[in-house]
PDB file of N, CA and C in Angstrom:
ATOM      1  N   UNK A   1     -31.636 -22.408 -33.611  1.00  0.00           N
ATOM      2  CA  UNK A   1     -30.907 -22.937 -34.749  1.00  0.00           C
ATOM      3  C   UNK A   1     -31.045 -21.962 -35.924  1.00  0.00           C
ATOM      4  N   UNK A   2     -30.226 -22.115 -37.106  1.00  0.00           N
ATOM      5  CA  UNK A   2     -30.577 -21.159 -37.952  1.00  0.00           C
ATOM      6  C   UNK A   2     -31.949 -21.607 -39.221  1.00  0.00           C
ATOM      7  N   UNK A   3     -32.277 -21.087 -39.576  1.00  0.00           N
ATOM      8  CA  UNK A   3     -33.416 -20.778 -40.587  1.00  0.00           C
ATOM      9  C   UNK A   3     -32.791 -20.623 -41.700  1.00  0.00           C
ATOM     10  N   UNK A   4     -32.990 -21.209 -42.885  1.00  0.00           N
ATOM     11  CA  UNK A   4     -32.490 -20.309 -44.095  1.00  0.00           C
ATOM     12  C   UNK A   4     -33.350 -20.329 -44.939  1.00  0.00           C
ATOM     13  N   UNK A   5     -33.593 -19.046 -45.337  1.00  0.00           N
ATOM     14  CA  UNK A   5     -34.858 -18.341 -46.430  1.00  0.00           C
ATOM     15  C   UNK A   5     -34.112 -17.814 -47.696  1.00  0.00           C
ATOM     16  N   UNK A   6     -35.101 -17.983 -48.480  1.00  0.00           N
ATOM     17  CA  UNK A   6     -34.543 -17.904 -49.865  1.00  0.00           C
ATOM     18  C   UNK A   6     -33.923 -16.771 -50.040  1.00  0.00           C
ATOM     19  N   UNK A   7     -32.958 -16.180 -50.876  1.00  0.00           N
ATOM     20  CA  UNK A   7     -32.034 -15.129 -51.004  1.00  0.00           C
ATOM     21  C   UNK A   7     -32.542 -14.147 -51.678  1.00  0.00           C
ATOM     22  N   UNK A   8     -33.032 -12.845 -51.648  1.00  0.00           N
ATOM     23  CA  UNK A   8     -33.498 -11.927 -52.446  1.00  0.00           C
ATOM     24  C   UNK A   8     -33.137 -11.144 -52.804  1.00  0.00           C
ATOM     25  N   UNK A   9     -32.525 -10.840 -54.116  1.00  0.00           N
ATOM     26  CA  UNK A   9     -31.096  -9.931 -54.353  1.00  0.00           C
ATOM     27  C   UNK A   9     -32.322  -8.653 -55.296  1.00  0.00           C
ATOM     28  N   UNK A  10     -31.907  -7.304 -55.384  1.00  0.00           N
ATOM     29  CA  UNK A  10     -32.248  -6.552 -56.207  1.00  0.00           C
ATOM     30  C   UNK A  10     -31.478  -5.681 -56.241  1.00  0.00           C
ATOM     31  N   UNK A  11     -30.793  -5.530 -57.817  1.00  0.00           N
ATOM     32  CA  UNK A  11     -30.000  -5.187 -58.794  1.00  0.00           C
ATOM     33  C   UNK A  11     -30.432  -3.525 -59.273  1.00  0.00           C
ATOM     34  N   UNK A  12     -29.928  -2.887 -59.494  1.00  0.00           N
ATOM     35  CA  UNK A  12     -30.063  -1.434 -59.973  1.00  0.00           C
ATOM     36  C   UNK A  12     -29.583  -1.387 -61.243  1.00  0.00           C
ATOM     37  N   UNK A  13     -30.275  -0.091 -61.580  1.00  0.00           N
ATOM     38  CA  UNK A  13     -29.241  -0.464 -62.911  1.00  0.00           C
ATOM     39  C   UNK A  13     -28.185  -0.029 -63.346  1.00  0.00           C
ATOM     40  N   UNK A  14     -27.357  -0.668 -64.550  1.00  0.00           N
ATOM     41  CA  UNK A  14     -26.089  -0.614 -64.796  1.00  0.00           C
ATOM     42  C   UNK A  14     -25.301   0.920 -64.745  1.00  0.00           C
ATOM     43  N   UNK A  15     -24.385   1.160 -64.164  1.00  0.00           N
ATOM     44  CA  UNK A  15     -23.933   2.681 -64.642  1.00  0.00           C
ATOM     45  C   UNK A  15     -23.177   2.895 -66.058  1.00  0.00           C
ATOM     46  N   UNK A  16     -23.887   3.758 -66.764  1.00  0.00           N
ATOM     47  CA  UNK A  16     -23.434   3.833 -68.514  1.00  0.00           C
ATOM     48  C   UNK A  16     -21.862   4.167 -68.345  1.00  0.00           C
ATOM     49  N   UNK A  17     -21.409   4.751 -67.368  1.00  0.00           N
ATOM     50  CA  UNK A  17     -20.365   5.066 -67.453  1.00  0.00           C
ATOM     51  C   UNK A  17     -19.000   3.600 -67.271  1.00  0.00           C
ATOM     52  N   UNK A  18     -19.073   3.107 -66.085  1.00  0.00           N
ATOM     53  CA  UNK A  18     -18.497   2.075 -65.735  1.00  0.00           C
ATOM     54  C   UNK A  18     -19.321   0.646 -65.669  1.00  0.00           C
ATOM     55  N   UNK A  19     -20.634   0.755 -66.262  1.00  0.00           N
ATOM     56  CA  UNK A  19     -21.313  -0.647 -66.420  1.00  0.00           C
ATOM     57  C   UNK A  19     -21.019  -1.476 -64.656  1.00  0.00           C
ATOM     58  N   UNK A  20     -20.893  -0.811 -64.191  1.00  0.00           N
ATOM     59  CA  UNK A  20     -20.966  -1.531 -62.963  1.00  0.00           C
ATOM     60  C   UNK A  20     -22.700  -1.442 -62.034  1.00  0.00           C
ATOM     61  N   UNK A  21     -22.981  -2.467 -61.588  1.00  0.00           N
ATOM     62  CA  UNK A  21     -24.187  -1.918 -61.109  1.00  0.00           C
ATOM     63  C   UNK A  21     -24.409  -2.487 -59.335  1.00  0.00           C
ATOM     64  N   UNK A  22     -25.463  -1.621 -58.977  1.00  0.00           N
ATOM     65  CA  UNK A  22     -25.208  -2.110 -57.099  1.00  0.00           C
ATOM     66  C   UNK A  22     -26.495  -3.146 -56.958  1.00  0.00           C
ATOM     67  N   UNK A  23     -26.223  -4.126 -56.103  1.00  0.00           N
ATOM     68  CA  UNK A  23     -26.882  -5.194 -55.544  1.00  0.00           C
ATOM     69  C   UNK A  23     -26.604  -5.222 -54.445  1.00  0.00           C
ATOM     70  N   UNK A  24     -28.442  -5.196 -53.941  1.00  0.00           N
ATOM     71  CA  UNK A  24     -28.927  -4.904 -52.637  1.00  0.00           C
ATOM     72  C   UNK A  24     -29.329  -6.461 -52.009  1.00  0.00           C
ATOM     73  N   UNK A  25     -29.189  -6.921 -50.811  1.00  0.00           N
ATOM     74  CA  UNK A  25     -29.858  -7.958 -50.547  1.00  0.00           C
ATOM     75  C   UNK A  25     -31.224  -7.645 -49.898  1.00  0.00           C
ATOM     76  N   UNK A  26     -31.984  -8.541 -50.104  1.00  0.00           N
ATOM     77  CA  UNK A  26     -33.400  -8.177 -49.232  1.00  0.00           C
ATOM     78  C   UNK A  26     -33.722  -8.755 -48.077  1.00  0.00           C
ATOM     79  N   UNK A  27     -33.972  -8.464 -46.772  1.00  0.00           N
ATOM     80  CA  UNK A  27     -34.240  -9.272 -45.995  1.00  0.00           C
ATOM     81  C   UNK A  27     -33.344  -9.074 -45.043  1.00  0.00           C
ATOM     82  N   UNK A  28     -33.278  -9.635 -43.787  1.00  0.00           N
ATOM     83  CA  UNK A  28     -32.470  -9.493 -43.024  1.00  0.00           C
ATOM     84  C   UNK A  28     -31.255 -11.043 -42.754  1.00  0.00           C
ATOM     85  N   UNK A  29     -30.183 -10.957 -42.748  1.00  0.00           N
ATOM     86  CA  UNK A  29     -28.982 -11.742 -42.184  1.00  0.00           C
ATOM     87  C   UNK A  29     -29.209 -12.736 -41.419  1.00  0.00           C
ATOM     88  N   UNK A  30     -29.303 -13.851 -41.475  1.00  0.00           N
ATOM     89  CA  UNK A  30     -29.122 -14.873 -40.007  1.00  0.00           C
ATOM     90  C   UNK A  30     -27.612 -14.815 -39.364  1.00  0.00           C
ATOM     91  N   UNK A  31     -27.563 -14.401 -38.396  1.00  0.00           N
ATOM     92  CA  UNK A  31     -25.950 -14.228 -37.481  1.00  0.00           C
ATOM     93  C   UNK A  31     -26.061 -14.418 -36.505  1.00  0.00           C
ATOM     94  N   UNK A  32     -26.860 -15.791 -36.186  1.00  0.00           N
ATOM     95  CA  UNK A  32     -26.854 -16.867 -35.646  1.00  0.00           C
ATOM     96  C   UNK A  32     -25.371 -17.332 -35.401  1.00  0.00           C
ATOM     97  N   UNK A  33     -24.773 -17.804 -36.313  1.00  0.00           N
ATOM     98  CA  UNK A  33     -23.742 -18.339 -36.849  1.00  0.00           C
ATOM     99  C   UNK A  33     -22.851 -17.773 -35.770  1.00  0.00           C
ATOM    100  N   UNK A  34     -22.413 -16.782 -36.478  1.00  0.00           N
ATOM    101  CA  UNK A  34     -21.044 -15.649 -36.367  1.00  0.00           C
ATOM    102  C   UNK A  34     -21.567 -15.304 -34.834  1.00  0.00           C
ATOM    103  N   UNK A  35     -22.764 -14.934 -34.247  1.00  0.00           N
ATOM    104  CA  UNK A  35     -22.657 -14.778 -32.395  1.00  0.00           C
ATOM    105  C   UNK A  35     -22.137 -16.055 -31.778  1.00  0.00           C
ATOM    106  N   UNK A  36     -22.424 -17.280 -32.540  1.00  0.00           N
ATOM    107  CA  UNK A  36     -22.524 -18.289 -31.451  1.00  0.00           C
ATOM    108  C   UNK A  36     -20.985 -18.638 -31.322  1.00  0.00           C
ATOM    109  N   UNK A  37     -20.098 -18.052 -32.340  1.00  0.00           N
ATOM    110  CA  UNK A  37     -18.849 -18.201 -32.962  1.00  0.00           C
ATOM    111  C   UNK A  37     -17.949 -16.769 -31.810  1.00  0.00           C
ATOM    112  N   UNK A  38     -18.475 -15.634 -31.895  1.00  0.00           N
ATOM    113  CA  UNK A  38     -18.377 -15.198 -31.317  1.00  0.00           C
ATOM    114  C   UNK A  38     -18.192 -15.354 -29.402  1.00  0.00           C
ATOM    115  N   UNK A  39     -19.240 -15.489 -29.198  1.00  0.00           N
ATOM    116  CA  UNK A  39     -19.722 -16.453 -28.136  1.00  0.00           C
ATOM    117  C   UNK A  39     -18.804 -17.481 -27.472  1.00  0.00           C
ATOM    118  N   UNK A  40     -18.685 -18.575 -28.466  1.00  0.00           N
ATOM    119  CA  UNK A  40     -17.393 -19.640 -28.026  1.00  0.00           C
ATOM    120  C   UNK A  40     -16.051 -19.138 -28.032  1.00  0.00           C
ATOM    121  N   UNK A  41     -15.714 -18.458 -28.852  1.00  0.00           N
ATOM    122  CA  UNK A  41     -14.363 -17.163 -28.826  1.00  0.00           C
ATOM    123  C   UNK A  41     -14.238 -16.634 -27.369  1.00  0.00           C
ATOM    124  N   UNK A  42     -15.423 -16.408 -26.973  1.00  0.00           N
ATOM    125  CA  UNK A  42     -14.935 -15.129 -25.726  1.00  0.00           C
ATOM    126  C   UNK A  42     -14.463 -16.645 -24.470  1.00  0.00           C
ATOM    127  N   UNK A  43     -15.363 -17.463 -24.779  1.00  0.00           N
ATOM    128  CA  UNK A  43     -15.521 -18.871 -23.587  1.00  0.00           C
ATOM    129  C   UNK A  43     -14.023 -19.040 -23.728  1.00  0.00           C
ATOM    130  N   UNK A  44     -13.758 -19.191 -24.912  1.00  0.00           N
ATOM    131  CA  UNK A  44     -11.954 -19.619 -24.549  1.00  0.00           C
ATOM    132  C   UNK A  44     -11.112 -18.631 -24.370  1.00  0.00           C
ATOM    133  N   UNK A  45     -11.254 -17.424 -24.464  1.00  0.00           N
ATOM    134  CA  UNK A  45     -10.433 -16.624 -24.221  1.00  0.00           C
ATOM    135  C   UNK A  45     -10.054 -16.472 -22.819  1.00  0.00           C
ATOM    136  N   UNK A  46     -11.833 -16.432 -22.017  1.00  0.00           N
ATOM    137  CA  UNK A  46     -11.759 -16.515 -20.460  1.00  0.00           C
ATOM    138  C   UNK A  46     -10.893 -18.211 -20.288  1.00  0.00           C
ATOM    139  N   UNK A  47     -11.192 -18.795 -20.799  1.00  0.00           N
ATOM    140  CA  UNK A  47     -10.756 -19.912 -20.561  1.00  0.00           C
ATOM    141  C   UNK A  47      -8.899 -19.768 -20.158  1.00  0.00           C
ATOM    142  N   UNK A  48      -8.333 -19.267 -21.153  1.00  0.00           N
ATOM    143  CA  UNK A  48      -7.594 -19.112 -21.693  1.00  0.00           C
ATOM    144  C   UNK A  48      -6.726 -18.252 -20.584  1.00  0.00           C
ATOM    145  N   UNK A  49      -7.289 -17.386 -20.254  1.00  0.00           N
ATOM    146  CA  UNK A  49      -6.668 -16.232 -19.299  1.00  0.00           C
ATOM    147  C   UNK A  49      -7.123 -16.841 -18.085  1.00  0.00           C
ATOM    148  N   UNK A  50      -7.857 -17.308 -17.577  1.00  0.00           N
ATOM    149  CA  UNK A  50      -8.122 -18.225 -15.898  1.00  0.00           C
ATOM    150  C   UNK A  50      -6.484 -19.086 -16.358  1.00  0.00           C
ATOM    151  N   UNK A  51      -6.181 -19.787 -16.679  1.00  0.00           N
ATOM    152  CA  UNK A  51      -5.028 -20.735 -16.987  1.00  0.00           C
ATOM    153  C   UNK A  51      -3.654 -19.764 -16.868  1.00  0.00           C
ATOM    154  N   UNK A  52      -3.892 -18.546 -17.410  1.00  0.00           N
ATOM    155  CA  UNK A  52      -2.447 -17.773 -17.487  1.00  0.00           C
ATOM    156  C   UNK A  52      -2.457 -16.884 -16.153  1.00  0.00           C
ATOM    157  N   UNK A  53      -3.852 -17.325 -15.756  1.00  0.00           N
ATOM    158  CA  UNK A  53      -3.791 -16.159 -14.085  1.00  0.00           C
ATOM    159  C   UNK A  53      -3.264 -17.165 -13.260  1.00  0.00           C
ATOM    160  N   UNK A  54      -3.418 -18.433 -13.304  1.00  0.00           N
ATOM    161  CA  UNK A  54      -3.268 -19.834 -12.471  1.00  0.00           C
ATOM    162  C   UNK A  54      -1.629 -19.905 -12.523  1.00  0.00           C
ATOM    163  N   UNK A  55      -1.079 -20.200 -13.852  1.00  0.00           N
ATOM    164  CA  UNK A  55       0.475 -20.099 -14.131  1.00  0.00           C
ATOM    165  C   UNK A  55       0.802 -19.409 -13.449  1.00  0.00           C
ATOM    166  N   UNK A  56       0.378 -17.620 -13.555  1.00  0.00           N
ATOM    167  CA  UNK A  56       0.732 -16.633 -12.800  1.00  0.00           C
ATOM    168  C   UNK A  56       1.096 -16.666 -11.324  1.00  0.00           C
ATOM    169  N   UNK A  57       0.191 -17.183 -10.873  1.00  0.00           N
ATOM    170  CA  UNK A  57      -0.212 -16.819  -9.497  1.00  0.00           C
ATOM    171  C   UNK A  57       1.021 -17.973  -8.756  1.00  0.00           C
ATOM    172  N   UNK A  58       0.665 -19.282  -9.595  1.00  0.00           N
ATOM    173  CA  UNK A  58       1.592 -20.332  -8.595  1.00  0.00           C
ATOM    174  C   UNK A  58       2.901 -20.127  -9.268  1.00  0.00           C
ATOM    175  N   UNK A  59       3.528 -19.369  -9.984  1.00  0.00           N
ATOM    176  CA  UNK A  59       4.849 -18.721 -10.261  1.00  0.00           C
ATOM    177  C   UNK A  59       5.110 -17.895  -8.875  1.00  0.00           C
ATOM    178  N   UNK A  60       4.258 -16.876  -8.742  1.00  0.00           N
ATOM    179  CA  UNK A  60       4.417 -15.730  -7.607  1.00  0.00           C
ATOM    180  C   UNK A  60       4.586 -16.343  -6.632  1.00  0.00           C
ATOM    181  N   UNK A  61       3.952 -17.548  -6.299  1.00  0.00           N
ATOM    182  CA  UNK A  61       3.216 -17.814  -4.669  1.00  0.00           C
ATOM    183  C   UNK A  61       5.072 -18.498  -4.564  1.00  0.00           C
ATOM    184  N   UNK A  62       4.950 -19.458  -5.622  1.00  0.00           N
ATOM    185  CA  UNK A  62       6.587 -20.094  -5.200  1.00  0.00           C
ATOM    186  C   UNK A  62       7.309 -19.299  -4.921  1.00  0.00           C
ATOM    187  N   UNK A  63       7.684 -18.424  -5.915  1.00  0.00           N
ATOM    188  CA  UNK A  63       9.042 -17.108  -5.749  1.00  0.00           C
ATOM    189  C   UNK A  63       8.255 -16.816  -3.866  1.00  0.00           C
ATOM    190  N   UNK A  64       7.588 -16.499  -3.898  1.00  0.00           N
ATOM    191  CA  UNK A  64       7.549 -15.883  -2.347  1.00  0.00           C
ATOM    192  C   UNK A  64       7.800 -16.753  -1.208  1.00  0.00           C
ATOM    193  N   UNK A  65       7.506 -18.271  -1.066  1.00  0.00           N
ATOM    194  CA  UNK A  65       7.501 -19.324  -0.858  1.00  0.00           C
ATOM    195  C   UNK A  65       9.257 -19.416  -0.415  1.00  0.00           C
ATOM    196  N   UNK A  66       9.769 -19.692  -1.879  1.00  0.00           N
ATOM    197  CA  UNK A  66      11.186 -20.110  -1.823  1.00  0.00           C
ATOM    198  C   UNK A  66      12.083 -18.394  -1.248  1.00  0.00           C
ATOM    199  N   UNK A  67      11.568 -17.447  -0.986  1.00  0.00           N
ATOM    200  CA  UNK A  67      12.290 -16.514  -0.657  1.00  0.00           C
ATOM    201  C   UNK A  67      12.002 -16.414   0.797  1.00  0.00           C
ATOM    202  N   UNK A  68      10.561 -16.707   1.355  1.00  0.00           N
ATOM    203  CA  UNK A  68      10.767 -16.927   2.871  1.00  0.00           C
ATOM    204  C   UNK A  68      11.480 -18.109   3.296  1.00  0.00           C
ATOM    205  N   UNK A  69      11.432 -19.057   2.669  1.00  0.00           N
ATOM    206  CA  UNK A  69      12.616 -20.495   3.107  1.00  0.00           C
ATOM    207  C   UNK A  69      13.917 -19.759   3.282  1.00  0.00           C
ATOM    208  N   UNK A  70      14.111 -19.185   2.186  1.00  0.00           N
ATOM    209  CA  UNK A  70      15.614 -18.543   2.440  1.00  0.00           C
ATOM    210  C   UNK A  70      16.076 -17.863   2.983  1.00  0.00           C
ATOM    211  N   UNK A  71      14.942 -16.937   3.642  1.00  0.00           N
ATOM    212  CA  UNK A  71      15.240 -16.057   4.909  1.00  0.00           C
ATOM    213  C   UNK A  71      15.188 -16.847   6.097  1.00  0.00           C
ATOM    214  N   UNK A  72      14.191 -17.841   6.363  1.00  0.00           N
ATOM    215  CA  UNK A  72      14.349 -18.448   7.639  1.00  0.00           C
ATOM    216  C   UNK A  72      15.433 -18.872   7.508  1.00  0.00           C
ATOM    217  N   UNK A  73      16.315 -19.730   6.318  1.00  0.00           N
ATOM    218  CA  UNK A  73      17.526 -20.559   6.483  1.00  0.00           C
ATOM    219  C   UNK A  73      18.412 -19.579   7.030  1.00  0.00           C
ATOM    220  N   UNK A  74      19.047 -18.411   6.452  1.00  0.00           N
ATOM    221  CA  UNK A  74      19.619 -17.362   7.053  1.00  0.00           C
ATOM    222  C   UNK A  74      19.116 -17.193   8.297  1.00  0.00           C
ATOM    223  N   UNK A  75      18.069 -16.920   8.688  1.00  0.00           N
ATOM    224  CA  UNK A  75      17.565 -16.823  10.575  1.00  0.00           C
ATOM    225  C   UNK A  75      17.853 -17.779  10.942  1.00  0.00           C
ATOM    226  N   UNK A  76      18.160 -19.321  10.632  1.00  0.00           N
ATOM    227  CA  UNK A  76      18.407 -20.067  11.473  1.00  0.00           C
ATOM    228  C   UNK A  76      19.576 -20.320  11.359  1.00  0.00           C
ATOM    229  N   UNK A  77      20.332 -19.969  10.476  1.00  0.00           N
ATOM    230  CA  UNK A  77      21.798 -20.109  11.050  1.00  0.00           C
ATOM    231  C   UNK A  77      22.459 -19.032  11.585  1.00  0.00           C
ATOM    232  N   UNK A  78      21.907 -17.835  11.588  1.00  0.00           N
ATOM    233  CA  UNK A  78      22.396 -16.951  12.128  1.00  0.00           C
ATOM    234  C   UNK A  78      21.762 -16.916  14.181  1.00  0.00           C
ATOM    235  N   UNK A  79      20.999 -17.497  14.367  1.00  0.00           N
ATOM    236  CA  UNK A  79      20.752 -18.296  15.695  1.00  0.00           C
ATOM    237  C   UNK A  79      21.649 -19.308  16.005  1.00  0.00           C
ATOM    238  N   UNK A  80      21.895 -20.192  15.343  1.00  0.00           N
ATOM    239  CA  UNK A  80      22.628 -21.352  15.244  1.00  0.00           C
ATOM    240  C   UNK A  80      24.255 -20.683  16.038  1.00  0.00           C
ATOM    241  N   UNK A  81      24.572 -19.346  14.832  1.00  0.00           N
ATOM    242  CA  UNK A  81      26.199 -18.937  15.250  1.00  0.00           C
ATOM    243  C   UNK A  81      25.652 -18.088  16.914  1.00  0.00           C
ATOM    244  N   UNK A  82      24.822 -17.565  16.937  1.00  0.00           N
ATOM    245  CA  UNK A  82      24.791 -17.108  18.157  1.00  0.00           C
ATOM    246  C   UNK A  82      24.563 -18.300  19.299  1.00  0.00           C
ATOM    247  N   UNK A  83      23.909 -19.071  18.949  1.00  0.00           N
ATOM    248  CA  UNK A  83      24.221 -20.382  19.871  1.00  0.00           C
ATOM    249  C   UNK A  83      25.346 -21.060  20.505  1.00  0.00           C
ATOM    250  N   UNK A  84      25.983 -20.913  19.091  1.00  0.00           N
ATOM    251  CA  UNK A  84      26.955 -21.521  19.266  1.00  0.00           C
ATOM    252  C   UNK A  84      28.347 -20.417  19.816  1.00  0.00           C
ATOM    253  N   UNK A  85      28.236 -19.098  19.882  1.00  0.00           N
ATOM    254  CA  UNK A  85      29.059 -18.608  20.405  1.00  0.00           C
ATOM    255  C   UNK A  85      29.011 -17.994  21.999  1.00  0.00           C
ATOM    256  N   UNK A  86      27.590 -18.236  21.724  1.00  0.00           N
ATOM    257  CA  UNK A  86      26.895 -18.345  23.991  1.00  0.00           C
ATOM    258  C   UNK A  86      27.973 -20.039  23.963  1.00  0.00           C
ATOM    259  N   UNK A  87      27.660 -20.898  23.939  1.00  0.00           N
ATOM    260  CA  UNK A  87      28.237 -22.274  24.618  1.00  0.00           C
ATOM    261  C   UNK A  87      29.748 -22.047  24.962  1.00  0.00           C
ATOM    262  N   UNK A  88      30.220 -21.389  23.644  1.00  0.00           N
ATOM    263  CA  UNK A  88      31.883 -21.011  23.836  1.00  0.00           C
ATOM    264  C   UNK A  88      32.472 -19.984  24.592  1.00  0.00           C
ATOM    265  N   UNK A  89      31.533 -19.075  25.037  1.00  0.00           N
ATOM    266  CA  UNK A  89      31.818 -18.075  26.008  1.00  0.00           C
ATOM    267  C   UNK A  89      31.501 -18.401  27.353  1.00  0.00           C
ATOM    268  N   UNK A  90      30.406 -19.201  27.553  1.00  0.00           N
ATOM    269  CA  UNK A  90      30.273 -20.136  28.770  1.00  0.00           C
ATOM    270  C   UNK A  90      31.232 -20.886  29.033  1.00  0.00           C
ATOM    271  N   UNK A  91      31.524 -22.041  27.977  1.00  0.00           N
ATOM    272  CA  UNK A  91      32.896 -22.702  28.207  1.00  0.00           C
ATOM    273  C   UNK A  91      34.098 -21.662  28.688  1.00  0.00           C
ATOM    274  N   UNK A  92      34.453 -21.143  27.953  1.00  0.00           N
ATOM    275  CA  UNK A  92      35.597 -20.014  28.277  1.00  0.00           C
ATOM    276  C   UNK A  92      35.388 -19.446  29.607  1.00  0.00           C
ATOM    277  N   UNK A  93      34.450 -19.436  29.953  1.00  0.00           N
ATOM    278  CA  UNK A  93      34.377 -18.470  31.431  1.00  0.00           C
ATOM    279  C   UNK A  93      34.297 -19.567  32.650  1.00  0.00           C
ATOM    280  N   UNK A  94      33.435 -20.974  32.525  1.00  0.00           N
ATOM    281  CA  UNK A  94      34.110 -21.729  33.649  1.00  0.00           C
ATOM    282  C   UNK A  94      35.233 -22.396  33.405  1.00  0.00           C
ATOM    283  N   UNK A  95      35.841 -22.331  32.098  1.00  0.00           N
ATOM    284  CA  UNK A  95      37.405 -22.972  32.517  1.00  0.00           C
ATOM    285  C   UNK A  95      37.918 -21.780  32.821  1.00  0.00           C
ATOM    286  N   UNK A  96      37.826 -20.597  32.621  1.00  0.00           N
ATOM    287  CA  UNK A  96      38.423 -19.732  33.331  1.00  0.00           C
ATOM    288  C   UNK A  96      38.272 -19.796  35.188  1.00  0.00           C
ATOM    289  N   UNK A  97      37.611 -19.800  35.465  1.00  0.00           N
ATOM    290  CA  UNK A  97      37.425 -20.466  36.675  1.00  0.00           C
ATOM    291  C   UNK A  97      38.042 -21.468  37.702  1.00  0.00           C
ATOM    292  N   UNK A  98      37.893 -22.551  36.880  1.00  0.00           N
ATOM    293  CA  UNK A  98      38.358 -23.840  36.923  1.00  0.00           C
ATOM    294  C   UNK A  98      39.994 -23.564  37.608  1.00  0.00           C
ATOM    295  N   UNK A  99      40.329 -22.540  36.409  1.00  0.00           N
ATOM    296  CA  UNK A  99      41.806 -22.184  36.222  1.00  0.00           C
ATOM    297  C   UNK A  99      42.193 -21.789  37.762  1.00  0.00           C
ATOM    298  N   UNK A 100      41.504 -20.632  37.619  1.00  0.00           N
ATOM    299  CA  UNK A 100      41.681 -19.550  39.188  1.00  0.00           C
ATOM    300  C   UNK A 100      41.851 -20.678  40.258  1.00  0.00           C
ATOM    301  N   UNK A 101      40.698 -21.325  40.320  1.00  0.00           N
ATOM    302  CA  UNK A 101      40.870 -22.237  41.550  1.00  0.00           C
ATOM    303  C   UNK A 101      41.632 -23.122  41.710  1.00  0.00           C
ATOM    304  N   UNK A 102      42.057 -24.000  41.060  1.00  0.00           N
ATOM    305  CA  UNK A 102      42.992 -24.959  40.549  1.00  0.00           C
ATOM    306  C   UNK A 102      44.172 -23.993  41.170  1.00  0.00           C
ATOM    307  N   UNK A 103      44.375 -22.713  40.732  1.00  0.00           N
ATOM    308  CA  UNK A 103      46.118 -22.039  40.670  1.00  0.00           C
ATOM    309  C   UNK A 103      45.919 -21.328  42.403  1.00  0.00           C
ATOM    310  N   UNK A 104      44.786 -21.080  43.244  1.00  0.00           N
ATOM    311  CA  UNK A 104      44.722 -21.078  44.031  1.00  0.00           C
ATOM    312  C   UNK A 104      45.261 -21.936  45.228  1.00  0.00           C
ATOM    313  N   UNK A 105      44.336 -23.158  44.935  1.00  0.00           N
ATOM    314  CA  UNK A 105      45.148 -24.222  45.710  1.00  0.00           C
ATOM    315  C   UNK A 105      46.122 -24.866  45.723  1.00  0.00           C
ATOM    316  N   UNK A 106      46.696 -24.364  44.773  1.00  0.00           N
ATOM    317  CA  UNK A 106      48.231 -25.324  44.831  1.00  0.00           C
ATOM    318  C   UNK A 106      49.163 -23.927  45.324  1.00  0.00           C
TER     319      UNK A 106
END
């Protein structure tokens, strides 16, 4: 916790020229204060940036997410048309068939 001790100032003397004079403090600073201030500053900053890495990350993960969905959707319909154009070439080739024999026997 902090301590506070009496203040011990010593004064020089005046300058004849500008009457201004320097004051020294004695003793050393408690900065207690200002580290622990310090201190809680940095806690939220990390704080602060874990949260904007988190935003970050589940921004990225979706975009990557919703861009493999969209490639499989494209892979699966592009299976789908090849599916579907094997059934129609099968069809086409035993009614072709069908045909021959049919025009055979009669």
């Amino acid at each position: 916790q902090t301590m506070h001790t009496p203040e011990l100032r010593v004064e020089l003397e005046r300058c004849t020229g500008c009457g201004q004079a320097i004051v020294y403090k004695a003793g050393a600073d408690d900065l207690y204060d200002y580290v622990e201030s310090k201190r809680r500053a940095r806690i939220e900053a990390e704080k602060a940036r874990r949260r904007a890495t988190a935003l970050l990350q589940r921004a990225y993960r979706g975009m990557v997410g919703r861009s493999i969905a969209r490639q499989k959707r494209i892979e699966r319909a592009e299976w789908l048309r090849q599916i579907k154009f094997a059934a129609s070439e099968m069809q086409r080739i035993v009614r072709g068939r069908i045909g021959r024999k049919i025009a055979r026997v009669n």
